[in-house]
C-alpha atoms as a PDB file:
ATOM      1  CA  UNK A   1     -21.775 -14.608 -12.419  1.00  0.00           C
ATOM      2  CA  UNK A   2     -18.107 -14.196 -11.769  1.00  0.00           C
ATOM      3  CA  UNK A   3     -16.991 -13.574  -7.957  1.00  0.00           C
ATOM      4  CA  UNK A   4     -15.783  -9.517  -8.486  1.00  0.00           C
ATOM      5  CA  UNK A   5     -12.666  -7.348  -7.569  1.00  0.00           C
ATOM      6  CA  UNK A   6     -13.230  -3.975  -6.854  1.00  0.00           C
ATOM      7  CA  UNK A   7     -10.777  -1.354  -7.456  1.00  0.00           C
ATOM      8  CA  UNK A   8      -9.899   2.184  -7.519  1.00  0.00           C
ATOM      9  CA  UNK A   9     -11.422   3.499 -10.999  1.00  0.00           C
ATOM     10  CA  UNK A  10     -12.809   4.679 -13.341  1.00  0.00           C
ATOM     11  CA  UNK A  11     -11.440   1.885 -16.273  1.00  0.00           C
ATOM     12  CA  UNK A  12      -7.857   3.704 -17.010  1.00  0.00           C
ATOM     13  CA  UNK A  13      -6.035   4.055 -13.678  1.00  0.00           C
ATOM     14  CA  UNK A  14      -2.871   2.930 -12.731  1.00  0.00           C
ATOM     15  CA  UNK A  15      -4.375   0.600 -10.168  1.00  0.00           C
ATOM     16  CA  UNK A  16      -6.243  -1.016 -13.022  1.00  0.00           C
ATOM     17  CA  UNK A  17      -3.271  -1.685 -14.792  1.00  0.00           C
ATOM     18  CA  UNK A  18      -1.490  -3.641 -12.177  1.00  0.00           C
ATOM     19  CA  UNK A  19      -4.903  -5.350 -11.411  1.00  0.00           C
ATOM     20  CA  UNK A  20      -4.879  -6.851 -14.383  1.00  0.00           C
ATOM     21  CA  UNK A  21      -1.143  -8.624 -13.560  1.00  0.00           C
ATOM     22  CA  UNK A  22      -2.626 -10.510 -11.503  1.00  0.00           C
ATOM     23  CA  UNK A  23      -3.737 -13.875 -13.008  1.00  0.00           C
ATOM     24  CA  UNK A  24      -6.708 -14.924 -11.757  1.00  0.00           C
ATOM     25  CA  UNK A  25      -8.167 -11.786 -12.756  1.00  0.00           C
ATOM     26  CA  UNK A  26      -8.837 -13.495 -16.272  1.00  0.00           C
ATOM     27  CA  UNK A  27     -11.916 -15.150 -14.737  1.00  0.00           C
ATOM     28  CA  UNK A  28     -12.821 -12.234 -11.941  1.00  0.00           C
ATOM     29  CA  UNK A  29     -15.627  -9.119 -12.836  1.00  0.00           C
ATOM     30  CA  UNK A  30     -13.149  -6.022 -12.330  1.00  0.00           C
ATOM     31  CA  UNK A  31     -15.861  -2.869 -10.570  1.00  0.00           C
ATOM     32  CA  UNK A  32     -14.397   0.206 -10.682  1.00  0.00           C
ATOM     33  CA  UNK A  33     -14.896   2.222  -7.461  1.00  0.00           C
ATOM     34  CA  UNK A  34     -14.988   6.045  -7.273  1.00  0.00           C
ATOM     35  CA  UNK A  35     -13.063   5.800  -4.412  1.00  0.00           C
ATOM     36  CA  UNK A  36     -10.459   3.892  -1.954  1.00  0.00           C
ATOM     37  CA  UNK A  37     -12.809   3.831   0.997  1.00  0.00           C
ATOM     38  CA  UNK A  38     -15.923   2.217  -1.771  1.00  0.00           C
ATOM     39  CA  UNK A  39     -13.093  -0.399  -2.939  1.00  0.00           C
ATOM     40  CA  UNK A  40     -12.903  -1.476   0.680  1.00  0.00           C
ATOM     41  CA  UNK A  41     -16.613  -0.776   2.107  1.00  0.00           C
ATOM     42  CA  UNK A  42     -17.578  -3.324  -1.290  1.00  0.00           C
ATOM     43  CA  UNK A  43     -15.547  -5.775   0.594  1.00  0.00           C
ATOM     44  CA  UNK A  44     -17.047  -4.937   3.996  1.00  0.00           C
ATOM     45  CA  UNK A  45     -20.146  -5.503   2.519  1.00  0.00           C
ATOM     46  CA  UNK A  46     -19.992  -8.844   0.305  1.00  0.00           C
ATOM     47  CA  UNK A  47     -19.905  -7.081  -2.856  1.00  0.00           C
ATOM     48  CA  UNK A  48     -17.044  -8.391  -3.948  1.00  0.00           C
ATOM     49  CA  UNK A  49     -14.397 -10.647  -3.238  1.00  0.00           C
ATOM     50  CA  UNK A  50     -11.378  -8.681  -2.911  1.00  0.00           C
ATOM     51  CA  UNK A  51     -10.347  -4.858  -3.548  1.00  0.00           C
ATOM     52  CA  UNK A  52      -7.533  -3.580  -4.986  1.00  0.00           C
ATOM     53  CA  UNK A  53      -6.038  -0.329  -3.867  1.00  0.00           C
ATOM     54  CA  UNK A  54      -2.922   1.460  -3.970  1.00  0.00           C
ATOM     55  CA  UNK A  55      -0.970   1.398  -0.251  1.00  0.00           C
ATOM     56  CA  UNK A  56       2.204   3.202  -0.894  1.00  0.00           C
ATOM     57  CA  UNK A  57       4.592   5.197  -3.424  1.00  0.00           C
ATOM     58  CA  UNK A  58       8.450   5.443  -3.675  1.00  0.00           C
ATOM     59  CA  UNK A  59       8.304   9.133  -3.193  1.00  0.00           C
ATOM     60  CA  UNK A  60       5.686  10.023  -0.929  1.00  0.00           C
ATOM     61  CA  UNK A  61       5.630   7.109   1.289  1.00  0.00           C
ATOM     62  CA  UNK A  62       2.347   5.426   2.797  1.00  0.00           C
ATOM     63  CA  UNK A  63      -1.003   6.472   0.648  1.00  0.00           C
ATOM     64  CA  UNK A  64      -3.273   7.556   4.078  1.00  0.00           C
ATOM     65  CA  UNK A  65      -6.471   6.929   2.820  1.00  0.00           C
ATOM     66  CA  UNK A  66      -5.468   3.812   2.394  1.00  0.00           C
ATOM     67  CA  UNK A  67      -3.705   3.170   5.481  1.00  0.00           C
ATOM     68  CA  UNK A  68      -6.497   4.897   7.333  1.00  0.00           C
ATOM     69  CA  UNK A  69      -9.300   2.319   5.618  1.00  0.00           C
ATOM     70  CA  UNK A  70      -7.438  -0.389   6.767  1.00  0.00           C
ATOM     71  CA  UNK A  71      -6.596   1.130  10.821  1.00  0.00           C
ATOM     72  CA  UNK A  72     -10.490   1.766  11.296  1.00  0.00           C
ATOM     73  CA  UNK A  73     -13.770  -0.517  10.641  1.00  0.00           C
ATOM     74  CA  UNK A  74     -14.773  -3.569   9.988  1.00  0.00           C
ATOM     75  CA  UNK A  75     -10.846  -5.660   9.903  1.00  0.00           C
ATOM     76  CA  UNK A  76      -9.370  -6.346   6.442  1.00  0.00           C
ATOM     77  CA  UNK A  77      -6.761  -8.253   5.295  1.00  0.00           C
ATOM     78  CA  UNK A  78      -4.015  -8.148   2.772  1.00  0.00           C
ATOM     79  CA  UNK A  79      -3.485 -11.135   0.404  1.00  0.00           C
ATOM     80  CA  UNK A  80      -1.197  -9.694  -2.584  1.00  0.00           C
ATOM     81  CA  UNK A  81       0.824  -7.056  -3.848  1.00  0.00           C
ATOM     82  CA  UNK A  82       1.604  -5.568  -7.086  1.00  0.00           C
ATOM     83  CA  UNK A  83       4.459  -2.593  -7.722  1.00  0.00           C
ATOM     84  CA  UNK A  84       4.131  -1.113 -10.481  1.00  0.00           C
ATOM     85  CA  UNK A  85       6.439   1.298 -12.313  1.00  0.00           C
ATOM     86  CA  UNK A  86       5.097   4.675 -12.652  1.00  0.00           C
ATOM     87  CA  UNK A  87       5.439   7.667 -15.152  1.00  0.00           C
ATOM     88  CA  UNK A  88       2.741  10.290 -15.934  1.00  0.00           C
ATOM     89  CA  UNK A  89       1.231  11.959 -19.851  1.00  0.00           C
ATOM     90  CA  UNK A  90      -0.288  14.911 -19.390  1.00  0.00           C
ATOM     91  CA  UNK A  91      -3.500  14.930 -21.390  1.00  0.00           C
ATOM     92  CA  UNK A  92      -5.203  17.326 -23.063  1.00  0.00           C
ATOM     93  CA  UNK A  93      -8.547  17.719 -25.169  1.00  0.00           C
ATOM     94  CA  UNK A  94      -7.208  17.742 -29.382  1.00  0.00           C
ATOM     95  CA  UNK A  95      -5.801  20.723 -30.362  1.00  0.00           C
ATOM     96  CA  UNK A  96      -4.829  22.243 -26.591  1.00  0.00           C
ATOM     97  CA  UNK A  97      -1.699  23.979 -26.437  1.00  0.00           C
ATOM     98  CA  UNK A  98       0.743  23.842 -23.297  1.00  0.00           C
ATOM     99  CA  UNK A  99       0.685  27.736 -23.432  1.00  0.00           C
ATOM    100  CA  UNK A 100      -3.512  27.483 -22.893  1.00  0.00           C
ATOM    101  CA  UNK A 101      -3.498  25.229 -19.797  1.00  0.00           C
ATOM    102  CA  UNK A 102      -4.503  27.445 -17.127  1.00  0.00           C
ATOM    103  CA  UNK A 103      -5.763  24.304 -14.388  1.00  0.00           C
ATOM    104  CA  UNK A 104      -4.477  20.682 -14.094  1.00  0.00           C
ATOM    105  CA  UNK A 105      -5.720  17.946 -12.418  1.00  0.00           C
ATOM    106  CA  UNK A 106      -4.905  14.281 -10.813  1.00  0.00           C
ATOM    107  CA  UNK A 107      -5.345  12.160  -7.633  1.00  0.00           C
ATOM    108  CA  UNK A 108      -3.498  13.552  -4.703  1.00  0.00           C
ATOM    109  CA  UNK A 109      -0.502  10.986  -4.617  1.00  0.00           C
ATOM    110  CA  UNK A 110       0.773  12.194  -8.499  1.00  0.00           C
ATOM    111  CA  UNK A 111       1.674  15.864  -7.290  1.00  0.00           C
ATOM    112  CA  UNK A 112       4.576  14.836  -5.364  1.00  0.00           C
ATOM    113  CA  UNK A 113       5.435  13.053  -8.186  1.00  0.00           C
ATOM    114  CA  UNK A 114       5.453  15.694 -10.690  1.00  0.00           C
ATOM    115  CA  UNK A 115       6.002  18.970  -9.069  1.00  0.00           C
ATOM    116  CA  UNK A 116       9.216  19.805 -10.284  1.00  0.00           C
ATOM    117  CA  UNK A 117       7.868  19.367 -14.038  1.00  0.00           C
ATOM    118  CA  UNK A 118       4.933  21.188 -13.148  1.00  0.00           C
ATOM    119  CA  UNK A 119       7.038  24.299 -12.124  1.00  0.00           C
ATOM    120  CA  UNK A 120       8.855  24.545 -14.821  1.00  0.00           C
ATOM    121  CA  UNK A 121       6.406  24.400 -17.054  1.00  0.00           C
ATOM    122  CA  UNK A 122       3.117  25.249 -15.744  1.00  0.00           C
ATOM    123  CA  UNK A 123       4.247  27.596 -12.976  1.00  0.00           C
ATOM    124  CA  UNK A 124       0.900  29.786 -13.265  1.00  0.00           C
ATOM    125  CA  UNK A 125      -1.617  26.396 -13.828  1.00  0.00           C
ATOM    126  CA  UNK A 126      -4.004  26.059 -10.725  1.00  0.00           C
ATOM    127  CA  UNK A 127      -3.931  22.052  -9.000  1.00  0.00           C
ATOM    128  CA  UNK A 128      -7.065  20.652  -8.720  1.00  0.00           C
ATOM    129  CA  UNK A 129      -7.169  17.324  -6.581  1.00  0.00           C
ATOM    130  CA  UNK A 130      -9.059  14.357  -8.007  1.00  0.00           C
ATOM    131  CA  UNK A 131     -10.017  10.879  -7.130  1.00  0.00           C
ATOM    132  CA  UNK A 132      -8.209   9.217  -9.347  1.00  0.00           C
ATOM    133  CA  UNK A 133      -5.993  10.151 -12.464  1.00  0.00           C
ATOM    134  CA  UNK A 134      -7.985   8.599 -14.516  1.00  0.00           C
ATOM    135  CA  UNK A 135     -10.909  10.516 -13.191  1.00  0.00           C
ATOM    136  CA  UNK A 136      -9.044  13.555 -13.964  1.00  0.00           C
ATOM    137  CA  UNK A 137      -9.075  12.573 -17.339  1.00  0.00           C
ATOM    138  CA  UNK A 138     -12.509  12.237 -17.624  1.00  0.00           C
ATOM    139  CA  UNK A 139     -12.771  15.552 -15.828  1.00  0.00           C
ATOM    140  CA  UNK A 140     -10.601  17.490 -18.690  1.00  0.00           C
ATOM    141  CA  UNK A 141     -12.956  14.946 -21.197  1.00  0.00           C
ATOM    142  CA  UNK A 142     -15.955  17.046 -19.419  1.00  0.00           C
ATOM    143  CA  UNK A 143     -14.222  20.350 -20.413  1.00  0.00           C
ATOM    144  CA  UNK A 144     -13.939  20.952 -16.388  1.00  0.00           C
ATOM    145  CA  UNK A 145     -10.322  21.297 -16.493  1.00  0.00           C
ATOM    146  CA  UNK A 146      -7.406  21.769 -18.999  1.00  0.00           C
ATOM    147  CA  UNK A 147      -4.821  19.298 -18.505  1.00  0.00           C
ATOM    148  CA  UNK A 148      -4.699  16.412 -16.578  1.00  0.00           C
ATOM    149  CA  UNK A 149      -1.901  13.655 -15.211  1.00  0.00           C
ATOM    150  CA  UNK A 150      -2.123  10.321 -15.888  1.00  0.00           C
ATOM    151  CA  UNK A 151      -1.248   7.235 -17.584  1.00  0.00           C
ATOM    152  CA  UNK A 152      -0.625   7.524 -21.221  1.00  0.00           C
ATOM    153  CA  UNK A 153      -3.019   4.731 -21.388  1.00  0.00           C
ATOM    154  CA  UNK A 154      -5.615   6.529 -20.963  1.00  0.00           C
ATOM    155  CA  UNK A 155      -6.004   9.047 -23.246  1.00  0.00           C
ATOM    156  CA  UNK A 156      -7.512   6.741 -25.871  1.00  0.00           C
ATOM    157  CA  UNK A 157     -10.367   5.354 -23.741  1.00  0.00           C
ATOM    158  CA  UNK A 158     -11.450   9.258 -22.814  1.00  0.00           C
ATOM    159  CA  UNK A 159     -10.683  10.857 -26.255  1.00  0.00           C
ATOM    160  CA  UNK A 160      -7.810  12.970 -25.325  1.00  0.00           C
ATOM    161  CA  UNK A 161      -4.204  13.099 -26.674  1.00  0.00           C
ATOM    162  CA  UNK A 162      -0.685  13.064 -24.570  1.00  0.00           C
ATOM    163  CA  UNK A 163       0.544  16.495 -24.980  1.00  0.00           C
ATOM    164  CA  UNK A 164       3.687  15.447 -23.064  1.00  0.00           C
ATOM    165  CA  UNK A 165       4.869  11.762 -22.272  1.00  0.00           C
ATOM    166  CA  UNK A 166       7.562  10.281 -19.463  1.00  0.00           C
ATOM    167  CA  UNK A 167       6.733  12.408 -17.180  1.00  0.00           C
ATOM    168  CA  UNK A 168       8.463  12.171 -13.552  1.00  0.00           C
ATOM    169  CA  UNK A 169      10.885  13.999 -10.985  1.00  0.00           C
ATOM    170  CA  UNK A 170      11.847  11.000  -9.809  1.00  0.00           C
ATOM    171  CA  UNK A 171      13.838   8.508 -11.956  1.00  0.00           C
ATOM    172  CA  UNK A 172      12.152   4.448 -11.326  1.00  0.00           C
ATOM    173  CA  UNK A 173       9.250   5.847  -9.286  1.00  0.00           C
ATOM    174  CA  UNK A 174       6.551   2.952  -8.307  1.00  0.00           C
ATOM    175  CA  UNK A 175       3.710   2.755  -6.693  1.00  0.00           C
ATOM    176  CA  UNK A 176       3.020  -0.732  -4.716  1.00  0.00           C
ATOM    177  CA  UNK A 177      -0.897  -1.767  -4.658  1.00  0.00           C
ATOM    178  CA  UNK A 178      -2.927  -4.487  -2.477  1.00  0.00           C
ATOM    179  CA  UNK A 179      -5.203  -6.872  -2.732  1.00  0.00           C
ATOM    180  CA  UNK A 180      -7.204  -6.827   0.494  1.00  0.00           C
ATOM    181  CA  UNK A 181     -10.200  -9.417   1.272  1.00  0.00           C
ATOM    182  CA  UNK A 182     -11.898 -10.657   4.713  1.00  0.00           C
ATOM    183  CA  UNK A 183     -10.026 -12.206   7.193  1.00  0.00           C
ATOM    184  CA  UNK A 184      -8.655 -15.783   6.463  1.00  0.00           C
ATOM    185  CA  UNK A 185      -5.577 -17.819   7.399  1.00  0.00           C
ATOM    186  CA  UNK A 186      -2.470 -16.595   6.012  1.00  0.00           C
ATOM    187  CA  UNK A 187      -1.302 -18.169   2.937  1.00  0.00           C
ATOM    188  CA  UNK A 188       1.588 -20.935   3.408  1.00  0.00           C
ATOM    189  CA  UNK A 189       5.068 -18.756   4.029  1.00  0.00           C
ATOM    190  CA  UNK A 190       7.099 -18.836   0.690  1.00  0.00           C
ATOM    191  CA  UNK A 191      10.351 -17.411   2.167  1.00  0.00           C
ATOM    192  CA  UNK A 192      10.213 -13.817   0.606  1.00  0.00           C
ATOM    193  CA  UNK A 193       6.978 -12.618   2.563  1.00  0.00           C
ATOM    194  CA  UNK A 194       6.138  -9.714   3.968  1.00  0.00           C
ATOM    195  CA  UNK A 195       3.860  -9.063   7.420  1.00  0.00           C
ATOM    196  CA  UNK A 196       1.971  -6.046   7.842  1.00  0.00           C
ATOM    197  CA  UNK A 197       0.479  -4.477  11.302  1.00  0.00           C
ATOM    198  CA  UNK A 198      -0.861  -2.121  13.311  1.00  0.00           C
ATOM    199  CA  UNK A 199      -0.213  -1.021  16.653  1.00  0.00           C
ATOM    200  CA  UNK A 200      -1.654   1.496  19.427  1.00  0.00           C
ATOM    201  CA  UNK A 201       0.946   2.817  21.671  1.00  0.00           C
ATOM    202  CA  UNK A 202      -0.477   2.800  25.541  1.00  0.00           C
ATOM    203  CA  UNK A 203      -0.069   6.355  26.007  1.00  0.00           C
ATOM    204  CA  UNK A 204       2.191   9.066  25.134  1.00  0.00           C
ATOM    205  CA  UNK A 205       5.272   8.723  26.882  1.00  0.00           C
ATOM    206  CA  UNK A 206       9.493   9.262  26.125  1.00  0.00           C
ATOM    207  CA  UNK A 207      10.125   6.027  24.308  1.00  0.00           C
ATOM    208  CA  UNK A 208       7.081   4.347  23.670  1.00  0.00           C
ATOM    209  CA  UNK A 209       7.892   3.764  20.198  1.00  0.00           C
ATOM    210  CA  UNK A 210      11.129   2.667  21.118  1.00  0.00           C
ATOM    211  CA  UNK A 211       9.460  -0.249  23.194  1.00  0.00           C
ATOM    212  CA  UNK A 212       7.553  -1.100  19.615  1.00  0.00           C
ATOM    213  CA  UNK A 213      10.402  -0.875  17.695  1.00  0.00           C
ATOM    214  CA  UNK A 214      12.706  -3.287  20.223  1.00  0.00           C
ATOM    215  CA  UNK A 215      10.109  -6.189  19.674  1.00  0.00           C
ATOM    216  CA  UNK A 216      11.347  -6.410  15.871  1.00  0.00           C
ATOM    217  CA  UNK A 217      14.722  -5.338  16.353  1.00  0.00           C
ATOM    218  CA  UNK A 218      15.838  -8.074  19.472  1.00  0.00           C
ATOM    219  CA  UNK A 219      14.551 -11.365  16.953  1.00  0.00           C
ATOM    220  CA  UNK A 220      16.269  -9.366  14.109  1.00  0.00           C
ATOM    221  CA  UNK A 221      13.406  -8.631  12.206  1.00  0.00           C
ATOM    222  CA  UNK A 222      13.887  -6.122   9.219  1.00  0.00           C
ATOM    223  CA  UNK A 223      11.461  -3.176   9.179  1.00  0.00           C
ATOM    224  CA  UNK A 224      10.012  -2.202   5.440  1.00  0.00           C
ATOM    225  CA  UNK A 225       7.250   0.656   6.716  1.00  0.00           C
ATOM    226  CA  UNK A 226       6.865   2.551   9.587  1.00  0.00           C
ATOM    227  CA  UNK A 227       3.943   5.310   9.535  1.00  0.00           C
ATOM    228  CA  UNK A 228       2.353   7.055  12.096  1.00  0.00           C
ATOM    229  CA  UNK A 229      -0.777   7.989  12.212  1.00  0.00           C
ATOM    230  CA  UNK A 230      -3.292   9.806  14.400  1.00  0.00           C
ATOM    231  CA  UNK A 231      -5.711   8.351  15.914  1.00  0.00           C
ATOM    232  CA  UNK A 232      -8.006  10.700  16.048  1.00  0.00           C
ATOM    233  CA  UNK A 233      -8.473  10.760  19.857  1.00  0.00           C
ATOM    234  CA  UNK A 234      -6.205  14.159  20.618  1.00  0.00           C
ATOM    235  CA  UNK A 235      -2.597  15.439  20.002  1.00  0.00           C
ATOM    236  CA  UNK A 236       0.180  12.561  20.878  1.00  0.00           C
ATOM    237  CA  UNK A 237      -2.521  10.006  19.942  1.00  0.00           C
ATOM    238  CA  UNK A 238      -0.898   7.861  17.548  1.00  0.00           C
ATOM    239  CA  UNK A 239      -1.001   4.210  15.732  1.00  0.00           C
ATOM    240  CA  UNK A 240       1.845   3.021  14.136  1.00  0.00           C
ATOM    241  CA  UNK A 241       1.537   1.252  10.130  1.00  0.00           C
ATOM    242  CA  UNK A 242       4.167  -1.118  10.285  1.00  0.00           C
ATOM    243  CA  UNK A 243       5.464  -3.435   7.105  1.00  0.00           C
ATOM    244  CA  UNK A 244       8.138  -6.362   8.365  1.00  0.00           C
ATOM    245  CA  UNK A 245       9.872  -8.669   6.620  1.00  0.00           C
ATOM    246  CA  UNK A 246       8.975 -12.414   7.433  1.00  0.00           C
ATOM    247  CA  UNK A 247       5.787 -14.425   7.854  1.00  0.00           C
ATOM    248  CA  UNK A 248       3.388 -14.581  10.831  1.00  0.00           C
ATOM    249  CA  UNK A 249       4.741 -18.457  11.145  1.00  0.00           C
ATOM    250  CA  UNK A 250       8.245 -17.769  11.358  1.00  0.00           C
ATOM    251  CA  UNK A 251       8.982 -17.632  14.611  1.00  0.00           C
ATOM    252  CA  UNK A 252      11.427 -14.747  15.326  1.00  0.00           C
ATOM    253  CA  UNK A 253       8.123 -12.547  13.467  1.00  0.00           C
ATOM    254  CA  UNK A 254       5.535 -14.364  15.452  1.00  0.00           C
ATOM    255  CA  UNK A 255       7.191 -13.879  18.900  1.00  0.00           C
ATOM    256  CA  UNK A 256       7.837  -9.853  17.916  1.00  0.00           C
ATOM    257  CA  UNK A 257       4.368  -9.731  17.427  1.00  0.00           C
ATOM    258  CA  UNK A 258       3.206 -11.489  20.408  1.00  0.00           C
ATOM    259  CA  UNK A 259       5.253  -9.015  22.327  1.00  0.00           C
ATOM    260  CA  UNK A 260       3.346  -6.261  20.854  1.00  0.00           C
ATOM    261  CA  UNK A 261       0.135  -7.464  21.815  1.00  0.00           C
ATOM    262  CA  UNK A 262       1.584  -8.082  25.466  1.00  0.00           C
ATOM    263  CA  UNK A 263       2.332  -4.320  25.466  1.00  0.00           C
ATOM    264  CA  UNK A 264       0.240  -2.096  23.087  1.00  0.00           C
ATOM    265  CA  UNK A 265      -3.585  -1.971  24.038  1.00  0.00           C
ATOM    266  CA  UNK A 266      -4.691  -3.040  20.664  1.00  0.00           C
ATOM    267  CA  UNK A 267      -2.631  -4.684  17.885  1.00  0.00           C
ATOM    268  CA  UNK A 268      -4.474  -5.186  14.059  1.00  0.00           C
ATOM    269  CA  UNK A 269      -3.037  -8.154  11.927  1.00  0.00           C
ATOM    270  CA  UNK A 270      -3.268  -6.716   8.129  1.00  0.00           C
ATOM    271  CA  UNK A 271      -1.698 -10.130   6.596  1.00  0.00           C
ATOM    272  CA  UNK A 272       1.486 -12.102   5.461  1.00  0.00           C
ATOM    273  CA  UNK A 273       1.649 -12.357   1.966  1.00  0.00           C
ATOM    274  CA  UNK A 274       4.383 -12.573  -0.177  1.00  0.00           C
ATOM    275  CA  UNK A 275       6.885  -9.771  -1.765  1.00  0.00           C
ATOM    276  CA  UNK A 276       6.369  -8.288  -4.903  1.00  0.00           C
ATOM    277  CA  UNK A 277       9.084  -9.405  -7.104  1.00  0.00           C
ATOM    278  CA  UNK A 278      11.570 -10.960  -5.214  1.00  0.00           C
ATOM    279  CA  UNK A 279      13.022 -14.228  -5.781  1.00  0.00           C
ATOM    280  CA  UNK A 280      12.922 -16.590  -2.833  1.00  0.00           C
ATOM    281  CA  UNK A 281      16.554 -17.030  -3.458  1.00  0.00           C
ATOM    282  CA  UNK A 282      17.782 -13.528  -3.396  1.00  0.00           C
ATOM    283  CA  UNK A 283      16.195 -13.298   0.145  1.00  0.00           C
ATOM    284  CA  UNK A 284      18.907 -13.078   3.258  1.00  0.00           C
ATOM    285  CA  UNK A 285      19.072 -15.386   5.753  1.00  0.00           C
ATOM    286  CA  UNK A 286      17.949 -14.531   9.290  1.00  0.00           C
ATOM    287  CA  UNK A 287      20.682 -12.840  11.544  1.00  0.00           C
ATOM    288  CA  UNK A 288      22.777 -15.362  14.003  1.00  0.00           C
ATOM    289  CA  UNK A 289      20.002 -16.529  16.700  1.00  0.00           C
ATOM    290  CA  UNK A 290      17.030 -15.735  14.701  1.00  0.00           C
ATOM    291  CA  UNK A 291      16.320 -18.654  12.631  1.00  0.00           C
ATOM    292  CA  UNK A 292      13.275 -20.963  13.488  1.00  0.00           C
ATOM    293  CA  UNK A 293      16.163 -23.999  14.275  1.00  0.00           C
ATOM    294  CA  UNK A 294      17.264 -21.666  16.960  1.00  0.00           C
ATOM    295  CA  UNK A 295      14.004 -20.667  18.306  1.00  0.00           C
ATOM    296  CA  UNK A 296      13.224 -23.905  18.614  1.00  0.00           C
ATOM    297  CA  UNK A 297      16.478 -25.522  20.139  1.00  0.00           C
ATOM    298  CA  UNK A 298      16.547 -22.326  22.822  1.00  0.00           C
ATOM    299  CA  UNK A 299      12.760 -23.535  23.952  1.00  0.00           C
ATOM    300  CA  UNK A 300      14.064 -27.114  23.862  1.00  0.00           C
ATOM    301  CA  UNK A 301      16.217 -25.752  26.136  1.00  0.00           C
ATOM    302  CA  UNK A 302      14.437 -24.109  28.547  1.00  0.00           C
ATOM    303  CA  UNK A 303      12.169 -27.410  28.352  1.00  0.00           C
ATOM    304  CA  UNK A 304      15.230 -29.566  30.145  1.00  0.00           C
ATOM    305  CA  UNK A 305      15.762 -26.902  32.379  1.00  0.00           C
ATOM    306  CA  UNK A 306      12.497 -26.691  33.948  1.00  0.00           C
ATOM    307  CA  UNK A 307      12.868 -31.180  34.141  1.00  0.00           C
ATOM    308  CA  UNK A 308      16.213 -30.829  35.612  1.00  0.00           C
ATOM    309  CA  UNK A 309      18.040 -31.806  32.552  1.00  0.00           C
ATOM    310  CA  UNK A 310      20.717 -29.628  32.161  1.00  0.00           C
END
């Protein structure tokens, strides 16, 4: 039997979709989940390989039930990712007319994403959160609902039709997705990676995350994420989601992160891995002083001054 991916289902999601980018998944058994947190708990448990989830979107940020999964339990770690441009259909069972849609449907992160269409042309419908977008479209399949959001792809595989197409308020929206597996070593840098974290602050005090941020920003190390969230230990208890630009093995990365784990009471390595879609080439080149060469000819240095050769 194939080793499996699990991933945020039923068959017909977005995170389906860019799944199946990925190569390897030719020769993988793709499991849809009902949920984020069963994606990631079939990983926990050895019931599959790897899970892929959606992490973030380009106009709501960091997807928390994501980011939560990942902060608490049994340690996880992140191996690919996938963006993935994003526009929504709104489907409808045959014969539905916009004017009869009195309740809509779709996972949590699409509202953001189509809010502005949604008021101006189904001010009165009532929103009805979902699991997934493609489980809202089995939902309106069911007769539970009248209209749901998701990708025009869909419609076929749960007998509906796409009343309206191209839907968006936000012009080249994507969603970025993971693929998350058991702790392993880090995959050889490639030069257009990506490091994710996360860190406790010590306590609550004026400029703690200051002190977090300075560990990146003295080796000139670029920031792509930063969320908080709480811990769920009080107000002012907070963990910080952090995306960085650079491997674990470069050194100017590996020395920030050292000095968060010198400072913060508990630090959670989610991965290097590389960038979606960027060439190698196109990357910059570290800031003056941050390069590996000069990491390593400043502790050559120090190295002759503690033997008295100055």
């Amino acid at each position: 039997m194939p080793a499996s991916y699990a991933y945020l289902g039923p068959e017909g999601t977005f995170t389906e979709v860019a799944l199946r980018t990925l190569p390897e998944t030719a020769t993988r058994q793709l499991v849809p989940m009902v949920s984020v947190p069963a994606a990631l708990d079939a990983v926990r448990t050895g019931e599959a390989e790897a899970a892929f989830v959606p992490i973030e979107n380009s106009v709501e940020g960091g997807i928390t039930t994501t980011l939560d999964e990942l902060v608490a339990g049994e340690p996880l770690m992140i191996y690919r990712e996938v963006l993935l441009s994003i526009t929504f259909a709104l489907l409808v069972r045959p014969g539905t007319q916009l004017s009869g849609i009195k309740t809509v449907t779709a996972h949590p992160a699409a509202q953001p994403q189509v809010r502005n269409w949604l008021k101006a042309h189904l001010p009165d419908a009532v929103w009805e959160s979902a699991a997934s977008n493609a489980d809202g479209a089995r939902l309106v399949q069911e007769g539970r609902y009248d209209a749901a959001f998701a990708g025009e792809f869909a419609a076929a595989r749960y007998g509906l039709e796409a009343l309206e197409t191209g839907i968006h308020d936000a012009e080249n929206a994507q969603t970025r997705f993971v693929l998350v597996g058991k702790p392993a070593r880090p995959a050889a840098p490639t030069g257009a990676d990506k490091t994710s974290v996360v860190v406790w602050q010590r306590d609550d005090h004026p400029g703690a995350l200051l002190e977090i941020l300075q560990e990146f920003a003295v080796r000139g190390v670029n920031l792509m994420l930063l969320q908080s969230r709480p811990t769920g230990e009080g107000i002012g208890n907070y963990c910080f989601a952090i995306d960085a630009e650079g491997h674990v093995s470069d050194r100017r990365v590996g020395e920030a992160l050292t000095g968060l784990k010198r400072m913060c009471p508990q630090v959670r390595f989610l991965g290097s891995y590389p960038r979606a879609e960027v060439d190698p080439a196109d990357v910059r080149p570290p800031r003056v002083g941050t390069s590996d060469g000069e990491f390593a000819a400043a502790s050559d240095w120090l190295a002759r001054c503690l033997d008295g050769r100055f």
